[in-house]
Protein backbone atom coordinates (compact mmCIF):
# COMPACT_ATOMS: atom_id res chain seq x y z
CA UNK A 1 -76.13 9.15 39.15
CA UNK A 2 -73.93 9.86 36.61
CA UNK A 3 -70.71 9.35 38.66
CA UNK A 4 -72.45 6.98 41.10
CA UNK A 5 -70.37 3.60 39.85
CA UNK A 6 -67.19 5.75 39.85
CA UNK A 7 -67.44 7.12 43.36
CA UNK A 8 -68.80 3.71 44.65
CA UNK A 9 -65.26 1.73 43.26
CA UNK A 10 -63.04 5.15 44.90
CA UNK A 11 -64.72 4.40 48.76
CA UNK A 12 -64.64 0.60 47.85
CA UNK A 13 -60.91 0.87 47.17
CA UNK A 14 -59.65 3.61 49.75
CA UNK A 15 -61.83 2.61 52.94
CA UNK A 16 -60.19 0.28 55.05
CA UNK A 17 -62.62 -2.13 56.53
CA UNK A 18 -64.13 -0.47 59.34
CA UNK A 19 -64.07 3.04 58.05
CA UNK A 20 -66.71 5.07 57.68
CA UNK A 21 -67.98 6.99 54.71
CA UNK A 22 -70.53 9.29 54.53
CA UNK A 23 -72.97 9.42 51.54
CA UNK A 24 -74.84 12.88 51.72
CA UNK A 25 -78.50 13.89 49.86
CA UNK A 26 -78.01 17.28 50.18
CA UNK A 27 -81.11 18.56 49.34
CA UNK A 28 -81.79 22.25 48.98
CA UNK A 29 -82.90 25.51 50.56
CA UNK A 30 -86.45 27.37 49.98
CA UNK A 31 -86.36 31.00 50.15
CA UNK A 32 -86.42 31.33 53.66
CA UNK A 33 -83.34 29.05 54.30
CA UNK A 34 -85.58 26.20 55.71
CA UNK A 35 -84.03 22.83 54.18
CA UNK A 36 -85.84 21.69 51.08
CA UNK A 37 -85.83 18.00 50.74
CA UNK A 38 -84.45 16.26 47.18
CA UNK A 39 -85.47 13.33 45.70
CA UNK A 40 -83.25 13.68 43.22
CA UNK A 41 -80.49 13.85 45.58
CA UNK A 42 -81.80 11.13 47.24
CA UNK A 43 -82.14 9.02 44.36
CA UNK A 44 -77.98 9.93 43.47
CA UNK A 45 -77.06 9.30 47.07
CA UNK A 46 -79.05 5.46 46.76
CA UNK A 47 -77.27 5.29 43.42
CA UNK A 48 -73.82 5.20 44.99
CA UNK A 49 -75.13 3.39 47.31
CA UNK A 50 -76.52 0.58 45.48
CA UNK A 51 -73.17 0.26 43.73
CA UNK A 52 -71.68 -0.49 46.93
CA UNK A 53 -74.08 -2.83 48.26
CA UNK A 54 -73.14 -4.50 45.23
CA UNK A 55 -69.90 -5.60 45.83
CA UNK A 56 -67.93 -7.98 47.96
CA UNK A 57 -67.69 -8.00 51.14
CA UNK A 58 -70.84 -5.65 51.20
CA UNK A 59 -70.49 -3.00 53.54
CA UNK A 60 -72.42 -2.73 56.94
CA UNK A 61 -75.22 0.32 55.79
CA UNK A 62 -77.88 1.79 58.59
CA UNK A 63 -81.46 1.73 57.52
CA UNK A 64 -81.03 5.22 56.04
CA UNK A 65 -78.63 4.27 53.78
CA UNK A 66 -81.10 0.87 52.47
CA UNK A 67 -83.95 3.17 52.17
CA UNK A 68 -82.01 5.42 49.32
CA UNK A 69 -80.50 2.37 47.72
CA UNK A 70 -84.22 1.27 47.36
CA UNK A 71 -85.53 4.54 46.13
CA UNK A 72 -82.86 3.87 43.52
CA UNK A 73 -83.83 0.89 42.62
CA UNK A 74 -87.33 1.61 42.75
CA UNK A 75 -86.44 4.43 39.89
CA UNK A 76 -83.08 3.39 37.57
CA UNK A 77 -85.02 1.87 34.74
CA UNK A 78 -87.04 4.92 34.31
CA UNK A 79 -84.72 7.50 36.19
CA UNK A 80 -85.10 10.16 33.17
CA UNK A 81 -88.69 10.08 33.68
CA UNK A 82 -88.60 10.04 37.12
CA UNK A 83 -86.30 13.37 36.86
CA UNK A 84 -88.49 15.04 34.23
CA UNK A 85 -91.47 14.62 36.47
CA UNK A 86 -90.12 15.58 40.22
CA UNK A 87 -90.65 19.39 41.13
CA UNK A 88 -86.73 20.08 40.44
CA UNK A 89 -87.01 18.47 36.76
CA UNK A 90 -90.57 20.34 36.54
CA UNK A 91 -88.40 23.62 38.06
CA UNK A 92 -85.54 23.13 35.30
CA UNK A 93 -88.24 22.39 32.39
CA UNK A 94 -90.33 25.63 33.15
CA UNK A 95 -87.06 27.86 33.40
CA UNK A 96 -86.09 26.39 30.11
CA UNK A 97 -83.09 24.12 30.46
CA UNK A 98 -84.82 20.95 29.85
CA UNK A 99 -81.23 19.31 28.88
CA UNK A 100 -79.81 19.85 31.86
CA UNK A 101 -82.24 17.44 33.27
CA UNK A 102 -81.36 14.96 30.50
CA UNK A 103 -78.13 15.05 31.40
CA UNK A 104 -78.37 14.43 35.00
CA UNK A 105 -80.78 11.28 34.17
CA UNK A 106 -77.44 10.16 32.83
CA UNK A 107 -75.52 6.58 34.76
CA UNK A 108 -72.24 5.95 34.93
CA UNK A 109 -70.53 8.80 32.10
CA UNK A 110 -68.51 10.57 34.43
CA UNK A 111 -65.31 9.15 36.34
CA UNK A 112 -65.28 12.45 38.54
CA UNK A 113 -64.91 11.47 42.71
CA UNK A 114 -65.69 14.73 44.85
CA UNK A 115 -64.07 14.23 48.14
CA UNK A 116 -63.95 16.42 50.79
CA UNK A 117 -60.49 17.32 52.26
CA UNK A 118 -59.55 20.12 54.19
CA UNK A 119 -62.86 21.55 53.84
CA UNK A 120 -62.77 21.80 49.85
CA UNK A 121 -63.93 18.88 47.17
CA UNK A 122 -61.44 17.75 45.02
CA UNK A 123 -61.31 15.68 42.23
CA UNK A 124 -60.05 11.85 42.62
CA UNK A 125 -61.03 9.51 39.71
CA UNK A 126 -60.69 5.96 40.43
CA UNK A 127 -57.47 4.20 39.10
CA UNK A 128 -58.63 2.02 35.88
């Protein structure tokens, strides 16, 4: 969420039309290694998402993709409360880092574009 507007304008200006790019809700692991789902990932992966839906030409999205751009929209004029009240924000409170939950309720304050190459993220911040 907070780089969601950034990394939306880096795909919208690098991908060729045609291309495929992947938005990913990673989610997390429970103690046993089974896959834990997210919301807040989910909600960040709709957030990019949204962004792009939002320009021109709009990209073609599967039904996946619509269903986290609505869970973002269903939750970005309340999206701190939203995080202080889902079992990760709950899991962050109770372990006492409540501002790290504030701060990933932030939009659009960091310019920072993970991209995967050669198996590694790197940093590429859209041109301004």
């Amino acid at each position: 969420m907070r780089n969601a507007p950034a990394v939306a304008e880096w795909i919208h200006t690098n991908y060729r039309e045609g291309a495929v790019a992947s938005v990913i809700a990673a989610g997390e692991r429970w103690p046993d290694g089974s896959l834990r789902p997210s919301v807040e990932d989910l909600w960040g992966a709709g957030a990019v998402l949204a962004e792009l839906l939002e320009r021109r030409p709009y990209p073609a999205v599967s039904p996946e993709a619509e269903v986290a751009a609505a869970s973002w929209y269903s939750i970005r004029d309340r999206v701190g409360g939203a995080l202080e009240h889902c079992a990760s924000g709950q899991e962050l409170i109770a372990a006492g880092y409540p501002t790290d939950v504030g701060i990933a309720a932030e939009v659009d304050t960091s310019r920072s574009v993970p991209v995967l190459e050669n198996d590694r993220f790197v940093n590429r911040e859209p041109v301004l």
